[in-house]
C-alpha atoms as a PDB file:
ATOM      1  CA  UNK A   1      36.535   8.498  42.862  1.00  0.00           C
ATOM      2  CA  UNK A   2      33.025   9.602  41.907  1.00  0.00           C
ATOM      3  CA  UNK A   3      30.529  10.150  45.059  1.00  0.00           C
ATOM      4  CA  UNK A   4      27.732   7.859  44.169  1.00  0.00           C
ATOM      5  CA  UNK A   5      24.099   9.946  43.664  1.00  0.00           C
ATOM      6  CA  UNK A   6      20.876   8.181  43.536  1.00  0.00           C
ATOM      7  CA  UNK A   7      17.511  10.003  42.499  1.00  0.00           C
ATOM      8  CA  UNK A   8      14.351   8.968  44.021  1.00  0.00           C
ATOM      9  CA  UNK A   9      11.697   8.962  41.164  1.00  0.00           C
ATOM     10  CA  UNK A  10       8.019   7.633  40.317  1.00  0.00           C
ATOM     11  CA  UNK A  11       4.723   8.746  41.000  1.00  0.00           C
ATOM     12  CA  UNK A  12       3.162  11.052  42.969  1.00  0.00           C
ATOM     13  CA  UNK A  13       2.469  10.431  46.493  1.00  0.00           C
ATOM     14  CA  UNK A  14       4.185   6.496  46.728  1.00  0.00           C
ATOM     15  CA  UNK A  15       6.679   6.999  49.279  1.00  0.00           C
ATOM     16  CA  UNK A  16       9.510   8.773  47.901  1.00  0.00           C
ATOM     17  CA  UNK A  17      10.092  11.605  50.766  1.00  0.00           C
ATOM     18  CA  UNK A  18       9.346   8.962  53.355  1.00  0.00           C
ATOM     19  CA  UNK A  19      12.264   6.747  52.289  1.00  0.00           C
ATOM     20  CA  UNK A  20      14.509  10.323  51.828  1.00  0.00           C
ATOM     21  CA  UNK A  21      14.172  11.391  55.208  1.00  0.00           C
ATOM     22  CA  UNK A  22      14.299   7.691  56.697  1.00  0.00           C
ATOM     23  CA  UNK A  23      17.490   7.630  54.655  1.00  0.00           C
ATOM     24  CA  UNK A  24      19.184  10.822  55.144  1.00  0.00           C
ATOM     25  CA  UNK A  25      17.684  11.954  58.881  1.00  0.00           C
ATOM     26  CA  UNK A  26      15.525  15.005  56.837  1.00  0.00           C
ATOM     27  CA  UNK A  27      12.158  16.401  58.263  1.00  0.00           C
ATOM     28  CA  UNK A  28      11.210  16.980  54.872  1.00  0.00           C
ATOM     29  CA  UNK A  29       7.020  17.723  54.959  1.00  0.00           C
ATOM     30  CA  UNK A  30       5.165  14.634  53.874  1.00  0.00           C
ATOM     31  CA  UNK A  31       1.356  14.249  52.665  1.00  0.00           C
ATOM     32  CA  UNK A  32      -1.312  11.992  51.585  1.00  0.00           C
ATOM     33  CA  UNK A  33      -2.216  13.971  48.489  1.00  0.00           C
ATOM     34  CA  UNK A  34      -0.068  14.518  45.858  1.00  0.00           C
ATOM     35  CA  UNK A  35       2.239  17.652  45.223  1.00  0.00           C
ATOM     36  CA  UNK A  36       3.499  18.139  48.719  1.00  0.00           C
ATOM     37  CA  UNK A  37       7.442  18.103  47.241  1.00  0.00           C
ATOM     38  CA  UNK A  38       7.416  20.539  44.460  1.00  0.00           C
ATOM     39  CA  UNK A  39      11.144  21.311  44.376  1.00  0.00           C
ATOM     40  CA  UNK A  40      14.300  18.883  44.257  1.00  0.00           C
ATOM     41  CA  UNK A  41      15.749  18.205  47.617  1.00  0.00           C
ATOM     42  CA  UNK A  42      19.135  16.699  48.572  1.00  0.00           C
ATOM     43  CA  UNK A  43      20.713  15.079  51.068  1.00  0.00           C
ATOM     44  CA  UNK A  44      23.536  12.470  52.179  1.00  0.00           C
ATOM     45  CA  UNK A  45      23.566   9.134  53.860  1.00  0.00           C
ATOM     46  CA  UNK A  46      26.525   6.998  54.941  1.00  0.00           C
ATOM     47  CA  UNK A  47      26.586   3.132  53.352  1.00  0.00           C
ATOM     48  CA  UNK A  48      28.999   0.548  53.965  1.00  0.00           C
ATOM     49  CA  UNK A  49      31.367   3.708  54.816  1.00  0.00           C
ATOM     50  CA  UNK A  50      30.459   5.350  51.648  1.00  0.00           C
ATOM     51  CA  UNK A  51      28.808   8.639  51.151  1.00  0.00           C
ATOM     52  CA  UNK A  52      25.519   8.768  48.990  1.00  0.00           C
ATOM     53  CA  UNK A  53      24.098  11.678  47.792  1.00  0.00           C
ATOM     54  CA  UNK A  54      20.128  11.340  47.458  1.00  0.00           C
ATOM     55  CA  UNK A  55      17.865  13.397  45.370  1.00  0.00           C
ATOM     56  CA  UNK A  56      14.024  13.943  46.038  1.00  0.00           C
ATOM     57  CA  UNK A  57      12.110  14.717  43.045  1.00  0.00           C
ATOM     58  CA  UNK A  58       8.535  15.995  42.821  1.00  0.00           C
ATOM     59  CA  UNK A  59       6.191  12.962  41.519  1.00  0.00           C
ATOM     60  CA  UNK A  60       5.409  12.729  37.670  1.00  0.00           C
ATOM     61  CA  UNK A  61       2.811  10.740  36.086  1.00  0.00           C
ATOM     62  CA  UNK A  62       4.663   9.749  32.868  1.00  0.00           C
ATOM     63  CA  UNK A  63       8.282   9.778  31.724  1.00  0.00           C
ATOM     64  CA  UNK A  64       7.164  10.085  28.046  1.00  0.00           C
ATOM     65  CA  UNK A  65       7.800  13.552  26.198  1.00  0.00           C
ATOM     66  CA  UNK A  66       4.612  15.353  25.414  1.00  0.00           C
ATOM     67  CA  UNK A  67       5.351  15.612  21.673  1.00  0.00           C
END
C-alpha cells in the first residue's frame, strides 16, 4: 500500500511551518516575514496508526505559470 504524502502549500508567511512542526515534532525556524523556509522539508507523523509523510514548501504568491 502507498504511504500517504501531503504537501503543505499557500502563501508566504500563513502558517505552514507552524502546523509542520506541530505535526511532525520538527524545530524547523519560523518567522514573521516571509522567506524564512526556502528549501523543501520533510517529515512523518503517525494518524489513526498510519504513517504520513509531510512536505514543507517555501511560500509562493501565485500558482499561475509566468508565460
Amino acid at each position: 500500500m502507498l504511504k500517504p504524502i501531503i504537501a503543505l502549500i499557500g502563501n508566504p508567511n500563513c502558517g505552514k511551518t507552524t502546523l509542520f512542526n506541530a505535526l511532525t515534532g520538527a524545530n524547523q525556524r519560523t518567522g514573521n516575514w516571509p522567506g524564512v523556509t526556502v528549501d523543501r522539508k520533510e517529515g512523518q507523523f503517525q494518524h489513526q496508526g498510519k504513517e504520513i509523510t509531510l512536505v514543507d514548501l517555501p511560500g509562493v504568491y501565485s500558482l499561475d505559470d509566468i508565460g
